[in-house]
C-alpha atoms as a PDB file:
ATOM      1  CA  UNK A   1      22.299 -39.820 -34.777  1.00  0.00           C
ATOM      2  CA  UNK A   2      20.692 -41.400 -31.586  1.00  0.00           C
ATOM      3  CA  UNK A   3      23.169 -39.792 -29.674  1.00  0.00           C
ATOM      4  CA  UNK A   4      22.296 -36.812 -30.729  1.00  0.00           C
ATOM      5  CA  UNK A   5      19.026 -37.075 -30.047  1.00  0.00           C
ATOM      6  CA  UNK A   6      19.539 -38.911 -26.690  1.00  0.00           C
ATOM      7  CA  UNK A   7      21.606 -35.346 -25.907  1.00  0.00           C
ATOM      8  CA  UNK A   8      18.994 -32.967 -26.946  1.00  0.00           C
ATOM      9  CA  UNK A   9      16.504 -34.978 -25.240  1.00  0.00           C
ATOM     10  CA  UNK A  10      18.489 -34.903 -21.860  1.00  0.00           C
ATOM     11  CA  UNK A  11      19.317 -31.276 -22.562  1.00  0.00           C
ATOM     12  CA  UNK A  12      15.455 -30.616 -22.667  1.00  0.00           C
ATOM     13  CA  UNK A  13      14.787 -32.710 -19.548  1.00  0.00           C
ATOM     14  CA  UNK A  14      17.870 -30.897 -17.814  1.00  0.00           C
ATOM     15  CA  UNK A  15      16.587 -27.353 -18.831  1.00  0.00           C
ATOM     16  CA  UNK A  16      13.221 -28.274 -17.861  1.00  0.00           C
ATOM     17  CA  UNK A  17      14.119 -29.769 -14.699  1.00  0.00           C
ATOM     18  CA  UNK A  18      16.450 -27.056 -13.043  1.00  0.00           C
ATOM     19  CA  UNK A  19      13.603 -23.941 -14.021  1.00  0.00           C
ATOM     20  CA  UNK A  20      12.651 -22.010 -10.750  1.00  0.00           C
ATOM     21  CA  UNK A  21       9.619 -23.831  -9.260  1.00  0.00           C
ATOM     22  CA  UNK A  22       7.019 -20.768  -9.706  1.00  0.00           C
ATOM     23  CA  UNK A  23       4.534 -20.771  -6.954  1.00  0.00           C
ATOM     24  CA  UNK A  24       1.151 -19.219  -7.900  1.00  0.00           C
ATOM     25  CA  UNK A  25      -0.979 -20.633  -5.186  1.00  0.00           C
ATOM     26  CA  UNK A  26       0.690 -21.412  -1.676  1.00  0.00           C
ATOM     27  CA  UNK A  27       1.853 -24.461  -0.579  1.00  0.00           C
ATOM     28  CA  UNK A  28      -1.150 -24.845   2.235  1.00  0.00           C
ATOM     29  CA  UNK A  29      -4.567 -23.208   1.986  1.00  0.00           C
ATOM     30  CA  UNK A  30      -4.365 -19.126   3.493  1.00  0.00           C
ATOM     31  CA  UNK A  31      -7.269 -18.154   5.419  1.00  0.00           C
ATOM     32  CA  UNK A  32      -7.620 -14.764   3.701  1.00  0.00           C
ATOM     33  CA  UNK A  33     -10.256 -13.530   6.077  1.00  0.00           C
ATOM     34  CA  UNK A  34      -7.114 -14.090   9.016  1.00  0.00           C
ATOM     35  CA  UNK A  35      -4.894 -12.130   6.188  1.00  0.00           C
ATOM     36  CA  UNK A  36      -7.542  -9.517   6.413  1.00  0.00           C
ATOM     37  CA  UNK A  37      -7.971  -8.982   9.645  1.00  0.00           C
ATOM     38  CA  UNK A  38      -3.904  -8.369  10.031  1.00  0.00           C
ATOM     39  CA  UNK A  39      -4.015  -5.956   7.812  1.00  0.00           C
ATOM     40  CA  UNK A  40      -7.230  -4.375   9.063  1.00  0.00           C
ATOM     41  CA  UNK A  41      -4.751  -4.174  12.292  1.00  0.00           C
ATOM     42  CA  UNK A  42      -1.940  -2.457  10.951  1.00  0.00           C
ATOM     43  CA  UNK A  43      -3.835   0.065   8.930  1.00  0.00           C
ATOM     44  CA  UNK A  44      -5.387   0.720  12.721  1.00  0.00           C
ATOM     45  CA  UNK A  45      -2.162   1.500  13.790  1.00  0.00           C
ATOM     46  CA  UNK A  46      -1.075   3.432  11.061  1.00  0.00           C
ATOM     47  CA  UNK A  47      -3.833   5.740  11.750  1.00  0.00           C
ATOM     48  CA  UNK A  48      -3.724   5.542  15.155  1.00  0.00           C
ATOM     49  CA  UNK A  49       0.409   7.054  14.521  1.00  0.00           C
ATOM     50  CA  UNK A  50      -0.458   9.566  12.486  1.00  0.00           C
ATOM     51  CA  UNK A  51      -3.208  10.986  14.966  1.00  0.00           C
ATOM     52  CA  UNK A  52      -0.764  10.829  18.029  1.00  0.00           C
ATOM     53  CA  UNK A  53       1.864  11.887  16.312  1.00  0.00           C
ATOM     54  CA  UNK A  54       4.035   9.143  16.794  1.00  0.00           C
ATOM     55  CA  UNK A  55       6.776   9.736  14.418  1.00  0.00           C
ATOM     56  CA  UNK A  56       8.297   6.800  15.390  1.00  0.00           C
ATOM     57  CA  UNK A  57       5.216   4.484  14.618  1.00  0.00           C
ATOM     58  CA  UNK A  58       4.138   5.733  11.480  1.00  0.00           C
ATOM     59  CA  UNK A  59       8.086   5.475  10.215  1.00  0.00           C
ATOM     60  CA  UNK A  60       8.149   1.575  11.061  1.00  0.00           C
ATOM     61  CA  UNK A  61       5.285   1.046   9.108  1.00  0.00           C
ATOM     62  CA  UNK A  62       7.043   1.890   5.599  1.00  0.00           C
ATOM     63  CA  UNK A  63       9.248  -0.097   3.509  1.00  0.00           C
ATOM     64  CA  UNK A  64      12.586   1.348   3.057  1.00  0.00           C
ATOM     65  CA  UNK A  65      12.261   1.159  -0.732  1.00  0.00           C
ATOM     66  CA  UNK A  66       8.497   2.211  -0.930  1.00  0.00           C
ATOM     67  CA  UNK A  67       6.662   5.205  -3.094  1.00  0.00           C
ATOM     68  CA  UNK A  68       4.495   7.609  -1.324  1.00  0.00           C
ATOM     69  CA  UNK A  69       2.475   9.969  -3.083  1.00  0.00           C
ATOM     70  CA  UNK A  70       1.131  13.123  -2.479  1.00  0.00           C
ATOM     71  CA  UNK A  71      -2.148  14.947  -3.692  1.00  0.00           C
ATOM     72  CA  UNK A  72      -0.243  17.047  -5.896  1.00  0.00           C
ATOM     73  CA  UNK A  73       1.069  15.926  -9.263  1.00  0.00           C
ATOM     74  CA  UNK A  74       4.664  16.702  -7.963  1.00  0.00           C
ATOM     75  CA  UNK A  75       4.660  14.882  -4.955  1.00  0.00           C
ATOM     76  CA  UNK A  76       6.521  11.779  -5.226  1.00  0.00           C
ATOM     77  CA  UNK A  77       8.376  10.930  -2.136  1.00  0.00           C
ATOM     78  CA  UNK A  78      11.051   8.185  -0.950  1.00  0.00           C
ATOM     79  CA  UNK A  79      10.292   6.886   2.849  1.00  0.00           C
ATOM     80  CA  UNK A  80      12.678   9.557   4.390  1.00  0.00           C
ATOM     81  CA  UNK A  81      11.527  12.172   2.538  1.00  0.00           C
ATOM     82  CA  UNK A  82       7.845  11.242   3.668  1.00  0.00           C
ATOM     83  CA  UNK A  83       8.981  11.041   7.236  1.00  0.00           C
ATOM     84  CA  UNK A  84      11.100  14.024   7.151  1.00  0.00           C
ATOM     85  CA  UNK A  85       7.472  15.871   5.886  1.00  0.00           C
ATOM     86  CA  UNK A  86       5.385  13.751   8.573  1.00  0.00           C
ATOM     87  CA  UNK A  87       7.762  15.175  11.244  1.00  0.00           C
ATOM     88  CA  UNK A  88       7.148  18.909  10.039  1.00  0.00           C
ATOM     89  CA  UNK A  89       3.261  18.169   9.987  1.00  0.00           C
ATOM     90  CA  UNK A  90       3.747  16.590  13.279  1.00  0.00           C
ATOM     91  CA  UNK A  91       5.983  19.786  14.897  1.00  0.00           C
ATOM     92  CA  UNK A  92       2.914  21.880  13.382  1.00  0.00           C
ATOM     93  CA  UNK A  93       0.705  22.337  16.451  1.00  0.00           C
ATOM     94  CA  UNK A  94      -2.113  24.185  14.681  1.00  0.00           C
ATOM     95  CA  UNK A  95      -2.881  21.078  12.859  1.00  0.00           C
ATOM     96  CA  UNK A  96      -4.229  17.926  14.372  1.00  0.00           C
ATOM     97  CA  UNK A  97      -4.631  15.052  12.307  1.00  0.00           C
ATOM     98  CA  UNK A  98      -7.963  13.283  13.261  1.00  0.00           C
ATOM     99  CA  UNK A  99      -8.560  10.626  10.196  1.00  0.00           C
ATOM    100  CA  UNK A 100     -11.248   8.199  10.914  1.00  0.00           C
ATOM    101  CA  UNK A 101     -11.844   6.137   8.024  1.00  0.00           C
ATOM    102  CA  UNK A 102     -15.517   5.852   7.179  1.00  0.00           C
ATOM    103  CA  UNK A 103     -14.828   3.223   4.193  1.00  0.00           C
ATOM    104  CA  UNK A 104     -12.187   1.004   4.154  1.00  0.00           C
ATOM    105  CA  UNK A 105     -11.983  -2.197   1.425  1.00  0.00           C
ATOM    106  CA  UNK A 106      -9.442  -4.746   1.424  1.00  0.00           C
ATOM    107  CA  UNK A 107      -8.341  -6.533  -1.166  1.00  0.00           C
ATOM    108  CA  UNK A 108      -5.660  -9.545  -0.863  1.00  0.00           C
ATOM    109  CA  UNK A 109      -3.572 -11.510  -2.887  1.00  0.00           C
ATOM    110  CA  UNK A 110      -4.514 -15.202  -3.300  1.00  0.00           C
ATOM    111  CA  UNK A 111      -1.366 -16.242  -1.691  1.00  0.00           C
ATOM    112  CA  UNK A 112      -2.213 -13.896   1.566  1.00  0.00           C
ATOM    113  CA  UNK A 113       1.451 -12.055   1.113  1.00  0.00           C
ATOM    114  CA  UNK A 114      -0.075  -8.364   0.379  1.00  0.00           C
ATOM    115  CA  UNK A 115      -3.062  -6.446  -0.299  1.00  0.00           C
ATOM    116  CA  UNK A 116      -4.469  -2.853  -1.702  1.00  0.00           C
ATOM    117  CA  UNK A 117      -6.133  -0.990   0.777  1.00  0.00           C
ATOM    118  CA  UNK A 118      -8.738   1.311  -0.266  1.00  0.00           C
ATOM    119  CA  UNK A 119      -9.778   4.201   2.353  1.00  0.00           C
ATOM    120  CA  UNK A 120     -11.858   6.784   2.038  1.00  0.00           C
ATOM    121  CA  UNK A 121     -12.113  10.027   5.179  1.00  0.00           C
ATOM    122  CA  UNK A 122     -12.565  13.146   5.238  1.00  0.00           C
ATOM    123  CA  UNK A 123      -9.373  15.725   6.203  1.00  0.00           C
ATOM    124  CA  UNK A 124     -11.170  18.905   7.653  1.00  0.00           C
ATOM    125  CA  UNK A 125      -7.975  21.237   8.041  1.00  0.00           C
ATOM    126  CA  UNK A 126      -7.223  20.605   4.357  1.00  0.00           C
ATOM    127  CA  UNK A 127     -10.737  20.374   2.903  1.00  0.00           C
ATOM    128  CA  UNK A 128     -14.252  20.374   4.777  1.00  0.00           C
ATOM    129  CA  UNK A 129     -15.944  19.393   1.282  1.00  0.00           C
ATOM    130  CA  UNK A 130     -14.108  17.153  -0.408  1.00  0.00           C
ATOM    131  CA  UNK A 131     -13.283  13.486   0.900  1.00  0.00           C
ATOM    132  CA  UNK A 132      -9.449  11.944   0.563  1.00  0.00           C
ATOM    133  CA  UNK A 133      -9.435   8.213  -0.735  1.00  0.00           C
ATOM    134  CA  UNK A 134      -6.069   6.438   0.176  1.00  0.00           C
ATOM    135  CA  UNK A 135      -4.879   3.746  -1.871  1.00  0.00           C
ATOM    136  CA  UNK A 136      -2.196   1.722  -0.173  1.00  0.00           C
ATOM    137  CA  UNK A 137      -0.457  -1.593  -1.103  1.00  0.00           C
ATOM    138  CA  UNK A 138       1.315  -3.544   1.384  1.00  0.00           C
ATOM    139  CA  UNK A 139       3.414  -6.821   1.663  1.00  0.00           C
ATOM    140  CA  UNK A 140       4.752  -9.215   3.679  1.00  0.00           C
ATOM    141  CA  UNK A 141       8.381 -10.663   3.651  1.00  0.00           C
ATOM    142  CA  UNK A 142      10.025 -11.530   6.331  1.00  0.00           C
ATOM    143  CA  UNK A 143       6.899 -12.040   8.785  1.00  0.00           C
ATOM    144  CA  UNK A 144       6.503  -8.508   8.527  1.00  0.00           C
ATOM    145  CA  UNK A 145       3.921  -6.251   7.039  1.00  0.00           C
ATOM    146  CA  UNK A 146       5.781  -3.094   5.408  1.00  0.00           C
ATOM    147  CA  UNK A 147       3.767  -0.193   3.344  1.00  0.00           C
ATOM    148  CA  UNK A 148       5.478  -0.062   0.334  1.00  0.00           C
ATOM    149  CA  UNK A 149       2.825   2.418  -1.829  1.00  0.00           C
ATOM    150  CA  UNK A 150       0.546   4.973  -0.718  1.00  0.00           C
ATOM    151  CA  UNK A 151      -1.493   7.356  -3.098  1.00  0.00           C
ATOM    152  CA  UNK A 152      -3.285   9.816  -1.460  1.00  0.00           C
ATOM    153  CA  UNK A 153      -6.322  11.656  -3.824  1.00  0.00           C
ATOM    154  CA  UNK A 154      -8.864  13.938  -3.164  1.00  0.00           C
ATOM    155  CA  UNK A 155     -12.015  12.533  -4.470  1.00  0.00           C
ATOM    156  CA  UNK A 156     -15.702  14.060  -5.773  1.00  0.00           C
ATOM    157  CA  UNK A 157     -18.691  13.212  -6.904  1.00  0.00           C
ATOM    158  CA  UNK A 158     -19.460  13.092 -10.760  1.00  0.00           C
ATOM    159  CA  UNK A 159     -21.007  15.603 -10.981  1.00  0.00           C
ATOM    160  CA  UNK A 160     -19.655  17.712  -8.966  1.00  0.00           C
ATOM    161  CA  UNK A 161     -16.304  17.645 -11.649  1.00  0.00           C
ATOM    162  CA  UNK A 162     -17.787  20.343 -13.726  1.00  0.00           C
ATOM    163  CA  UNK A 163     -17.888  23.068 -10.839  1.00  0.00           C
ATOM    164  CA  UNK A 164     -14.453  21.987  -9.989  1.00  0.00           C
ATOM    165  CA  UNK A 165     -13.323  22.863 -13.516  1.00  0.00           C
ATOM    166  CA  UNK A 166     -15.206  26.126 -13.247  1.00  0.00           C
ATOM    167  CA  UNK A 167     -13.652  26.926 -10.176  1.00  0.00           C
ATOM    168  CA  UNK A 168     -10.450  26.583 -11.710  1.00  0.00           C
END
């Protein structure tokens, strides 16, 4: 009988023991406003890519395995089929993509290793009225900071929803 209990009881201990050490909090303190600042940095140069043009840019800012969508209920694209439609906007000389950014929040994980990014600019060839908010998440792994989800939404103000409806 105390064998059997001295068995279960190293059993427990071994099962215990050999679990995956889950790490909420990092192993040294992140200075978040650094993390910020990083990010604040690479959404610069995303924009800045997508102004120029720079194909190239833009395409080394996206995770391989990311989700990009669209403001249209249907548009759900993998990274090369969100390239492949940046490079026809690109090709498309009657529209120049100026998008300055006149709110931007960021939001980071307590262990510094991605963020939401919350933007908020106005798209004049596609709508002089209403405002586009882009919601973007982003993450670090192997000391590099990859896009791996962007939402783009047109946005309005309360009460401006019921003359939206009308309109449609």
């Amino acid at each position: 009988m105390k064998t059997n209990i001295l068995f279960v009881f190293l059993a427990i201990v071994f099962f215990v023991g050999c679990q995956p050490k889950v790490q909420d909090k990092p192993d040294k303190p992140v200075d978040l406003a650094s993390v910020k600042d990083s990010i604040s940095l690479i959404m610069d140069n995303y924009f800045k890519a997508i102004n120029t043009k720079d194909l190239e840019a833009y395409s080394s800012l996206l995770a391989d395995d990311g989700l990009f969508c669209g403001t249209d209920p249907d548009e759900f694209w993998s990274k090369n089929e969100v390239v492949d439609l940046m490079k026809q906007q690109f090709a498309d000389t009657s529209f120049n993509w100026n998008i300055s950014p006149d709110k931007q929040e960021i939001k980071v994980s307590p262990n510094g290793m991605s963020a939401i990014i919350v933007n908020q600019y106005l798209v004049t060839q596609l709508s002089p009225k209403i405002p586009m908010r882009e919601i973007t998440y982003i993450n670090k792994a192997e000391n590099k900071w990859l896009i791996s989800f962007t939402g783009y939404n047109f946005i309005t103000e309360n009460e401006n929803v019921d003359k939206l409806n009308q309109a449609l």
